[in-house]
Protein backbone atom coordinates (compact mmCIF):
# COMPACT_ATOMS: atom_id res chain seq x y z
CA UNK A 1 -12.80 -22.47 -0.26
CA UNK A 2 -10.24 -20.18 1.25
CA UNK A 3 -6.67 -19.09 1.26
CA UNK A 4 -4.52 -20.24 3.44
CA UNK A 5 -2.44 -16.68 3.99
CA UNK A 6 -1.57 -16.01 7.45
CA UNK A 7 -2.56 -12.58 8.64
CA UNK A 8 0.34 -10.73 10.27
CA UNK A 9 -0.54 -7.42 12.37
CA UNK A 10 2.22 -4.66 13.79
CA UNK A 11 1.83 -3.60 17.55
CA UNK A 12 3.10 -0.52 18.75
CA UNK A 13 4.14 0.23 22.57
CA UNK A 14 5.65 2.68 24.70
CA UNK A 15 8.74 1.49 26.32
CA UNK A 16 8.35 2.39 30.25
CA UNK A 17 12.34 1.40 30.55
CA UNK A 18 14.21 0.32 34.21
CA UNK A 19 16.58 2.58 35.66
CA UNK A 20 19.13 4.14 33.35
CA UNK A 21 18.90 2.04 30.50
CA UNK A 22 17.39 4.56 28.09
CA UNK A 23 20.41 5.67 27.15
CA UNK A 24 21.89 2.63 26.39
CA UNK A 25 18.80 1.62 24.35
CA UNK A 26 19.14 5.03 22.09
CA UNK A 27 23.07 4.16 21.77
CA UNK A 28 22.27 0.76 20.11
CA UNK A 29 19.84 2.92 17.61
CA UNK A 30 22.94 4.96 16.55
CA UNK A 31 24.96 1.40 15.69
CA UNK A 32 22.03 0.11 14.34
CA UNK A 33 22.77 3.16 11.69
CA UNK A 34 25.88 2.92 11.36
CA UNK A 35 25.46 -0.94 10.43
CA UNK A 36 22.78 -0.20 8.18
CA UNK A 37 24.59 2.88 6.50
CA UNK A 38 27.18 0.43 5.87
CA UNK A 39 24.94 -2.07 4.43
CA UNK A 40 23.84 0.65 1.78
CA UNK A 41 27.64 1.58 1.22
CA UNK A 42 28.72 -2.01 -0.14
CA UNK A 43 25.34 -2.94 -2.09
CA UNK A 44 26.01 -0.06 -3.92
CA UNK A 45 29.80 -0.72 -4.54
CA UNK A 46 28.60 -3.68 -6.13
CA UNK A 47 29.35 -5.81 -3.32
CA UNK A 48 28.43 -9.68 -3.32
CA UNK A 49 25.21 -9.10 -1.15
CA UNK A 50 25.59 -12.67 0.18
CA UNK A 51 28.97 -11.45 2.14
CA UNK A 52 27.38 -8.26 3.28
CA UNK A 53 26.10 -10.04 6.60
CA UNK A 54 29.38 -11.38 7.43
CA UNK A 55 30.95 -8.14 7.07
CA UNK A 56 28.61 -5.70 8.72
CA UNK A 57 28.78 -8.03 12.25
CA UNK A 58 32.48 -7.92 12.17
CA UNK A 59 32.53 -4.34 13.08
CA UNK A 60 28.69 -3.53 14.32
CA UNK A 61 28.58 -3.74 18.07
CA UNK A 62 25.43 -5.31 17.97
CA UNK A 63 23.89 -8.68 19.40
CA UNK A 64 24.12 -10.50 16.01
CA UNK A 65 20.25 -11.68 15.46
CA UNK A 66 20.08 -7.73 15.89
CA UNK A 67 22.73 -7.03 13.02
CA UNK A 68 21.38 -9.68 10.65
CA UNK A 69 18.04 -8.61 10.99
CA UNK A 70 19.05 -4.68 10.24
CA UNK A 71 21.04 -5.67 7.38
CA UNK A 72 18.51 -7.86 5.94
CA UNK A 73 16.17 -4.64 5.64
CA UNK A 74 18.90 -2.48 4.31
CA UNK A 75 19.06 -4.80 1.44
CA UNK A 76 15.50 -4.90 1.16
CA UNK A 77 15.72 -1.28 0.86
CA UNK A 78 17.70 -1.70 -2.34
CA UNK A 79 16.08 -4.14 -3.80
CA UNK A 80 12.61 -2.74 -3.84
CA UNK A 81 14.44 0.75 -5.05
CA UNK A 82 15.50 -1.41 -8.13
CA UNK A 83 12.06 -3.01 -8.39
CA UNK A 84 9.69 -0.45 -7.71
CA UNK A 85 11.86 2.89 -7.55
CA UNK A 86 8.95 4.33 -5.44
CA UNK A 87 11.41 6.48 -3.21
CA UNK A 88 14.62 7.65 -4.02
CA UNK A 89 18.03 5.52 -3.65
CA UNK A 90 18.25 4.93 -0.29
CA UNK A 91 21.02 6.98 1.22
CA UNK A 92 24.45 5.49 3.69
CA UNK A 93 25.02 8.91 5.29
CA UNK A 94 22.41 9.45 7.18
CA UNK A 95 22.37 10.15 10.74
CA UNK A 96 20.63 9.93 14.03
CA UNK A 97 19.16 6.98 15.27
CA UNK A 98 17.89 4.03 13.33
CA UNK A 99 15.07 0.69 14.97
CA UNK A 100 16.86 -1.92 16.23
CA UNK A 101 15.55 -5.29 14.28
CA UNK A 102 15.38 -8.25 16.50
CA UNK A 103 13.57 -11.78 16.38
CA UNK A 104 11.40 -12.86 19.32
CA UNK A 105 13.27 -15.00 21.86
CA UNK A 106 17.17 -14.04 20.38
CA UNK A 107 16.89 -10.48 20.28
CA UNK A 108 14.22 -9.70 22.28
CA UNK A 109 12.01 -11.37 24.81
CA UNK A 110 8.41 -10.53 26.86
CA UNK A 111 6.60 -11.81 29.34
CA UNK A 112 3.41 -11.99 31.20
CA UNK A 113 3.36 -10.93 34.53
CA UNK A 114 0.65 -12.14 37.15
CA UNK A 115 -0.63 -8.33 37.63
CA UNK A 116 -1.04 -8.34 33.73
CA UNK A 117 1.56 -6.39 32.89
CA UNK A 118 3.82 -7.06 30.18
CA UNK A 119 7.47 -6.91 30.31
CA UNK A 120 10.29 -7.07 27.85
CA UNK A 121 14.07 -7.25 27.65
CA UNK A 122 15.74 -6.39 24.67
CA UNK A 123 19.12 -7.12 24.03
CA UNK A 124 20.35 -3.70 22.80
CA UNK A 125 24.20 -4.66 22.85
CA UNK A 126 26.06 -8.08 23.29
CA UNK A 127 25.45 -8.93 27.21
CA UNK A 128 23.44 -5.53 27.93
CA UNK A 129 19.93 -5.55 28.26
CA UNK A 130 17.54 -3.13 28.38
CA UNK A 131 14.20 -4.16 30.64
CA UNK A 132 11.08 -2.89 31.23
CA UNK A 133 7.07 -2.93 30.68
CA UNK A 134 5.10 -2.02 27.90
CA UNK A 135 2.29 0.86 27.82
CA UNK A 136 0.05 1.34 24.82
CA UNK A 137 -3.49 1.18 23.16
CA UNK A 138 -5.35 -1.35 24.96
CA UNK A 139 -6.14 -3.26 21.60
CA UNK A 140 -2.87 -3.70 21.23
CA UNK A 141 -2.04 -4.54 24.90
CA UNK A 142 -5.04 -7.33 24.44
CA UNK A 143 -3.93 -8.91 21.31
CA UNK A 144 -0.02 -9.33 22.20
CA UNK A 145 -1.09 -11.32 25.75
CA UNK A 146 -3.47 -13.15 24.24
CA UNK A 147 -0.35 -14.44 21.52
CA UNK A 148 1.59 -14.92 24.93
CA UNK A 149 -0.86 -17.50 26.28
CA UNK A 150 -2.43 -19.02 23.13
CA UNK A 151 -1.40 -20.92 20.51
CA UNK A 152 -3.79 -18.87 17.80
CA UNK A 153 -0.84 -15.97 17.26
CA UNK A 154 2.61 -16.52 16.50
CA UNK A 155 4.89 -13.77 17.71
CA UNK A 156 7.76 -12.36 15.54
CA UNK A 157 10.10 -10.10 14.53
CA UNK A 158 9.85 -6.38 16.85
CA UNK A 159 11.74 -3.23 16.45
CA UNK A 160 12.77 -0.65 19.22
CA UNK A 161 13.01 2.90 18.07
CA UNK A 162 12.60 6.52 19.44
CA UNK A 163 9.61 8.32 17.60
CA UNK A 164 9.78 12.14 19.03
CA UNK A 165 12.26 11.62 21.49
CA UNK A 166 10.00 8.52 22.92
CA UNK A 167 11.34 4.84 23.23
CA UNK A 168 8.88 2.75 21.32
CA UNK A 169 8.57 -0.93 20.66
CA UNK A 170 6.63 -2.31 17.28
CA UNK A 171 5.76 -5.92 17.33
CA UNK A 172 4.78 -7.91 14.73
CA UNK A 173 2.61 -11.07 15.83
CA UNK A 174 0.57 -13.54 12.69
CA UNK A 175 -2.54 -15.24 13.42
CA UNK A 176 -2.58 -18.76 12.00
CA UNK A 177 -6.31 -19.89 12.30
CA UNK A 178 -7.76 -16.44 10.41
CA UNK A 179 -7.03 -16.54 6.73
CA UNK A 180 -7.99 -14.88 3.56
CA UNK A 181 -11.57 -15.79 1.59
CA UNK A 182 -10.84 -16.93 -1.65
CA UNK A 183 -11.24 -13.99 -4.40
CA UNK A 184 -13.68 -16.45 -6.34
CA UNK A 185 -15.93 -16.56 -3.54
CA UNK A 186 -16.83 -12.91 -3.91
CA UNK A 187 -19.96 -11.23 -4.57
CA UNK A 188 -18.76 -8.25 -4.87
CA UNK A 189 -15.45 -6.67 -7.18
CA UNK A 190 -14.37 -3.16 -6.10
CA UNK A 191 -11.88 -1.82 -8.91
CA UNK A 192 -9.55 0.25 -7.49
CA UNK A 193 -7.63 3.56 -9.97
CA UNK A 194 -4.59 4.68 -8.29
CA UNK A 195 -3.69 7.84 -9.34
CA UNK A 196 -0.96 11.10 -8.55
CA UNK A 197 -3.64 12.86 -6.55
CA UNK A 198 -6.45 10.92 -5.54
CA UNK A 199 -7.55 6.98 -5.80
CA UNK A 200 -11.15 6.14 -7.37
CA UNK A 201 -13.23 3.27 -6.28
CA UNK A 202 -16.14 1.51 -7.87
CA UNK A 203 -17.88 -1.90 -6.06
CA UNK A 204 -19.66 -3.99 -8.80
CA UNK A 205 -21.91 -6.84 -7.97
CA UNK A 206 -24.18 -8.81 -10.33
CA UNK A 207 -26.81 -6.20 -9.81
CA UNK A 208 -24.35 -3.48 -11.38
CA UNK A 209 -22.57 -0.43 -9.68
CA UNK A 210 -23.22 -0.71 -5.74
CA UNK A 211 -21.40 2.83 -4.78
CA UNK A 212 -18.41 5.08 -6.29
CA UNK A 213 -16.14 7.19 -4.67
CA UNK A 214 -13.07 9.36 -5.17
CA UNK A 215 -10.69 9.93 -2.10
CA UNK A 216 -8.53 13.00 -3.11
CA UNK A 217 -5.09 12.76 -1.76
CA UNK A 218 -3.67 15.97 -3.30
CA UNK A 219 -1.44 16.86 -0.35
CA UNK A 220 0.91 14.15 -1.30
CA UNK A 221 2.00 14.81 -4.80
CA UNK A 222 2.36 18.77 -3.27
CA UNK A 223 4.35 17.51 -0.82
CA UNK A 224 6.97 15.43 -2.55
CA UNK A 225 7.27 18.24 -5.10
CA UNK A 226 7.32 20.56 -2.07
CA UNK A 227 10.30 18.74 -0.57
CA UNK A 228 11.95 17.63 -3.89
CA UNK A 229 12.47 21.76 -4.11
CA UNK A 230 14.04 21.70 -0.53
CA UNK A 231 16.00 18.96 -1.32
CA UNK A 232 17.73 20.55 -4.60
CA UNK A 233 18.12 23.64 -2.69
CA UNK A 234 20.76 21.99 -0.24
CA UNK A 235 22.41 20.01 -2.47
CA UNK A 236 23.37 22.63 -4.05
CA UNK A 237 24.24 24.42 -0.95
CA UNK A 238 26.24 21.09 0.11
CA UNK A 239 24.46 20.23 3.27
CA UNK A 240 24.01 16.69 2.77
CA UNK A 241 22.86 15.98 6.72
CA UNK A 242 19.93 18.16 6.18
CA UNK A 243 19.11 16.57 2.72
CA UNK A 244 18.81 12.95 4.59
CA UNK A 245 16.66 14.77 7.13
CA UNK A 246 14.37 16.43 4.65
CA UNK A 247 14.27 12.46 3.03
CA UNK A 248 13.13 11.22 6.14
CA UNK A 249 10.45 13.59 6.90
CA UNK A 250 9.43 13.03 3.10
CA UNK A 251 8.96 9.70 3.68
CA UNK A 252 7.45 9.73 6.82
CA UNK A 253 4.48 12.17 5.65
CA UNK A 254 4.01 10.06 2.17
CA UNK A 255 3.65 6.87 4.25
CA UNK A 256 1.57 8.21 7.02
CA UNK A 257 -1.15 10.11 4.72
CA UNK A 258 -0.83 6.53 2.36
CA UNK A 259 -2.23 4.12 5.56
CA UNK A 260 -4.71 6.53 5.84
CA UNK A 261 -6.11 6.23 2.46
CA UNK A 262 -5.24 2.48 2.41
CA UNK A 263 -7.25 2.19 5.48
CA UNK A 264 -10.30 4.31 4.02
CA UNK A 265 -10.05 2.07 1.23
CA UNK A 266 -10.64 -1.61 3.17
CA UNK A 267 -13.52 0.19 5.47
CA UNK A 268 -15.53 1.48 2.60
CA UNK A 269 -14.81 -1.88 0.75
CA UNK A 270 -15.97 -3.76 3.26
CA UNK A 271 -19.76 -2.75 3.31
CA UNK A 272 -20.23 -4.49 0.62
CA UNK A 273 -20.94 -8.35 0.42
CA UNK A 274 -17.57 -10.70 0.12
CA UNK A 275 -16.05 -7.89 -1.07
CA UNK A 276 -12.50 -8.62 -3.51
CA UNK A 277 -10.33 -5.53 -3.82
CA UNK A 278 -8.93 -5.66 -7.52
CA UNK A 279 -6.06 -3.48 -8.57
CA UNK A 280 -4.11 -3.12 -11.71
CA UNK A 281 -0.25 -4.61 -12.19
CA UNK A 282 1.40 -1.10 -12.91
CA UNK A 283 4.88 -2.43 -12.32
CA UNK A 284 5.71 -3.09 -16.11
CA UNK A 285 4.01 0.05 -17.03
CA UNK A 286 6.15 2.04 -15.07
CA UNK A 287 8.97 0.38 -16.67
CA UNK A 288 7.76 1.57 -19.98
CA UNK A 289 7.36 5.14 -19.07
CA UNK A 290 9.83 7.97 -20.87
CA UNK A 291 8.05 11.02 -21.07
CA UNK A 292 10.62 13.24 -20.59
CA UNK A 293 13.13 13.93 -17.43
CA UNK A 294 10.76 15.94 -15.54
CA UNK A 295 7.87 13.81 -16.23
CA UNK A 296 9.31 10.47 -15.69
CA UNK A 297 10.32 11.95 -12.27
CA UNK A 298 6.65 13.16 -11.24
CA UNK A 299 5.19 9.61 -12.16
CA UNK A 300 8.43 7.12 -11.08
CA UNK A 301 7.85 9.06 -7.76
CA UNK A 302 4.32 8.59 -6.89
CA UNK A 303 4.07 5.95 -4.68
CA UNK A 304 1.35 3.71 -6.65
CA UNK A 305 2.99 0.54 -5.66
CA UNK A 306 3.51 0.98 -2.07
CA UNK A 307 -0.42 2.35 -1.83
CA UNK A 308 -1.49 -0.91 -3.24
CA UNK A 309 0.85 -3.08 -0.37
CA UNK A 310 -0.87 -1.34 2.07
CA UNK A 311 -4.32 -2.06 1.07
CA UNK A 312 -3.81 -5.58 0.32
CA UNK A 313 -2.12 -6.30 3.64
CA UNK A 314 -4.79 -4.39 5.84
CA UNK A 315 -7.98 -6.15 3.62
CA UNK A 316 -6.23 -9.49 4.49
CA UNK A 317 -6.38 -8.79 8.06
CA UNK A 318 -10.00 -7.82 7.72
CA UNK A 319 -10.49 -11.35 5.57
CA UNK A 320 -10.51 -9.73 2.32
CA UNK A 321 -9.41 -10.86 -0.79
CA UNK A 322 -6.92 -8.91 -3.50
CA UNK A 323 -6.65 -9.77 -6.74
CA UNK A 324 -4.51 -8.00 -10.13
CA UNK A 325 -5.38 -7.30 -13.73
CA UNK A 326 -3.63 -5.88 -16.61
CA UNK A 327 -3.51 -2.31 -17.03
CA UNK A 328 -4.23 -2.03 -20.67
CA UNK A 329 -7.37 0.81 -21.61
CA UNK A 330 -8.85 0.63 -18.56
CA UNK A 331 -8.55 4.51 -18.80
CA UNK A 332 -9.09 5.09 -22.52
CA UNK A 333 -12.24 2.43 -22.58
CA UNK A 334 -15.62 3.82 -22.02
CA UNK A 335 -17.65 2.48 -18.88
CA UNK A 336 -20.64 2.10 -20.62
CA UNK A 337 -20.46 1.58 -24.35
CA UNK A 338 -17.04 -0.33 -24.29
CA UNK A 339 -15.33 2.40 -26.89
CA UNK A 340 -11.26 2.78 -26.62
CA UNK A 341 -9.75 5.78 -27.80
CA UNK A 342 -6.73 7.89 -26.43
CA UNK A 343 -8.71 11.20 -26.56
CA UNK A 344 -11.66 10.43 -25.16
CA UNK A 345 -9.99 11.58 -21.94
CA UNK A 346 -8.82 14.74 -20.99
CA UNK A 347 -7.39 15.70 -17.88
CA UNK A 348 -10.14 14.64 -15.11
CA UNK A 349 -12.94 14.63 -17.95
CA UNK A 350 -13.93 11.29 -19.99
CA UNK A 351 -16.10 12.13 -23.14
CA UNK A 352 -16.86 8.83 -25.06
CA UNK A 353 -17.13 9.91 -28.82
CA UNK A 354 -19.46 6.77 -29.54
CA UNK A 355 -22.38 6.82 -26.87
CA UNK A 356 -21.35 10.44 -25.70
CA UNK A 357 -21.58 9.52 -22.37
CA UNK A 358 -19.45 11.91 -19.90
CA UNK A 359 -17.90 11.02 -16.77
CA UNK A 360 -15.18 11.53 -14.09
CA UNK A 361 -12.04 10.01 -16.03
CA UNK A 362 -10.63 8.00 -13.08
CA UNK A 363 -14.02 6.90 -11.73
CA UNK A 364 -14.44 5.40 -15.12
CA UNK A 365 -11.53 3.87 -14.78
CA UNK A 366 -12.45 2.01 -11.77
CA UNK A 367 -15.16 0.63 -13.44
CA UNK A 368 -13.29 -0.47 -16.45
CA UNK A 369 -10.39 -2.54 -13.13
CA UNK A 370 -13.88 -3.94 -11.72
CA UNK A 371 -14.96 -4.96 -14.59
CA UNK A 372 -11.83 -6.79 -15.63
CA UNK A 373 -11.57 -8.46 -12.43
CA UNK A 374 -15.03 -10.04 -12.43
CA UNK A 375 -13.82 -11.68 -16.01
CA UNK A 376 -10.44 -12.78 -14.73
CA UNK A 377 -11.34 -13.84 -11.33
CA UNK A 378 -15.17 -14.72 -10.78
CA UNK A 379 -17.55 -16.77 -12.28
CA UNK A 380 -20.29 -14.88 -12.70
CA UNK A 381 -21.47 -12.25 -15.21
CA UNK A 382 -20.91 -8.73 -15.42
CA UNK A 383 -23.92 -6.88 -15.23
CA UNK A 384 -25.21 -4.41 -17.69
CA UNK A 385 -24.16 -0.92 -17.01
CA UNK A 386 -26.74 1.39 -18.83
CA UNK A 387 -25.91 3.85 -15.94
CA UNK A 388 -23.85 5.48 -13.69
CA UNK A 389 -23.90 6.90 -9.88
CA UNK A 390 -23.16 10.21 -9.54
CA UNK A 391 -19.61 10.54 -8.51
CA UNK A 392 -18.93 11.43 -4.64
CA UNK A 393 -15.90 12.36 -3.22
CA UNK A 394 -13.91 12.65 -0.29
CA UNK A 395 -10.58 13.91 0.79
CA UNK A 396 -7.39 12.29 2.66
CA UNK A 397 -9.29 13.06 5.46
CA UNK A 398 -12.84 11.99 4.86
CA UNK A 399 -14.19 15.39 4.66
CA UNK A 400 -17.02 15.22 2.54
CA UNK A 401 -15.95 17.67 -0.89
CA UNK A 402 -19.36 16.88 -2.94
């Protein structure tokens, strides 16, 4: 049995552009921000967001697949800032350049050459192209000609944008012959505990705990209190340019160091048989929370939500299954003995008052997610767990802490 998800990968290039066109290429970037700036402007005016389209390509002077498809993640901006709130409201006075958004064959187009090269044109402004051929990792390079000659991938939607002062090109191509296992074929549930500064992981298979292991991400939740500081400071000094460009970096670090763990988190998962990642729904939880100003900040903040995404799209590539349970006592419940108590945990320390047993709180946690997901998605037993692995962890960057 298996799921019939499509699996949908993101290419990156270096543009090697023709002549002069660079330039022209980096002054589409710039419209491309002003259109999206304006985007954020009338969603939060409380503008009909079905007109918005309409509006923005009146004045953007932009190839219109190219407008629509900038405005379209604008929007998208907002509406996972009302849905998730996992980054601040995004801002419509930034500056600097922002990716030009184009689908394959209106916006964009590439071809193979008989050398092996690849070219593209993109059309960066209406009746202005910008042509060249791509450079990049060879993987890459290999997967994007064989979706040019084979009916197997499915090329789509690409954005051009200058990283470091280089012109870049990110393409997004779907395979649709792979596709996901079906979670109930799995012999194997790894819970996973996201938490402020680390994520704990526990595979369970019906011969009890395979592995553990804590991945320490501390760096994060010091950073986005490092540049929530910054950010304060010029406000209040009224220097709102370089509060968009301490944003930016802000989110760029959060979302780099969160692929890493997200990718640390398939590759140990997958050593285990038919793996299923299973992760708990927090988004109603987070609704819930009021702990205070200050505290509702810290934990609205962390970027739970967008951690999870990540996994789930990178174990799909790699064939693995995700699956979701409810939240409730999965850090309160003992591992072992089953117990539920609020103060059996305290800070990274779980002490069951029932069985006594003792144990790294989020680790136990992890076993409690696994656990749930073997009794909401598989149909087979969870084993007895008279024991636990010692725990082992690692930080953001798999050095080896105990």
């Amino acid at each position: 049995m298996t799921d019939s998800q499509a699996l949908v990968k993101t290419l990156d290039f270096q543009l090697n552009i023709q002549s002069d066109n660079e330039s022209l290429l980096y002054d589409a970037t710039l419209e491309a921000r002003s259109a999206y700036n304006e985007t954020i402007r009338l969603a939060k005016q409380g503008v009909d967001w079905d007109t918005i389209p309409d509006r923005v390509a009146d004045d953007a002077d932009l190839v219109k697949n190219t407008t629509q498809r900038v405005v379209a993640k604008a929007l998208g901006a907002m509406e996972n800032y009302y849905e998730y709130d996992d980054f601040d409201q995004p801002s419509h006075t930034k500056d600097g350049a922002y990716p030009l958004r184009a689908n394959y064959e209106e916006g964009y187009n590439l071809s193979l050459t008989d050398d092996g090269d690849v070219t593209f044109r993109i059309s960066a402004k209406p009746y202005n192209h910008v042509k060249g051929v791509l450079e990049g990792d060879d993987a890459h390079l290999d997967i994007l000609k064989t979706a040019l000659t084979s009916d197997e991938w499915k090329i789509g939607t690409a954005e051009a944008l200058f990283h470091n002062d280089n012109a870049e090109l990110h393409v997004n191509v779907t395979n649709t012959e792979q596709t996901v296992r079906d979670k109930q074929d799995s012999r194997t549930v790894v819970g996973v505990d996201v938490n402020e500064d680390n994520v704990a992981l526990t595979a369970l298979s019906e011969d009890g705990v395979e592995d553990t292991l804590v991945i320490d991400f501390a760096e994060i939740k010091f950073e986005r209190h490092r540049y929530f500081t910054m950010r304060k400071r010029v406000q209040n000094a009224e220097k709102p340019s370089m509060h968009d460009t301490l944003e930016g970096r802000e989110e760029r670090f959060v979302r780099d160091r969160l692929h890493k763990v997200s990718r640390h988190i398939v590759e140990w998962s997958r050593q285990f048989e038919n793996p299923c990642i299973v992760f708990e729904d927090l988004k109603e939880m987070r609704e819930s929370i009021d702990y205070g100003t200050r505290m509702n900040r810290r934990l609205h903040h962390l970027p739970f939500r967008a951690l999870q995404y990540y996994t789930s799209y990178k174990a799909a590539f790699e064939g693995v299954p995700t699956a979701w349970i409810e939240p409730e006592y999965t850090s309160q419940q003992c591992p072992l003995c089953g117990h539920t108590e609020r103060a059996n945990r305290r800070k990274k320390r779980f002490k069951c008052r029932s069985c006594q047993h003792q144990d790294h709180a989020d680790r136990g946690a992890s076993v409690n997610i696994a656990v749930k997901g073997i009794k909401k998605h598989q149909d087979w037993n969870v084993p007895a767990l008279n024991s636990l692995p010692q725990v082992r962890k690692v930080s953001n960057e798999r050095r080896s802490l105990s």
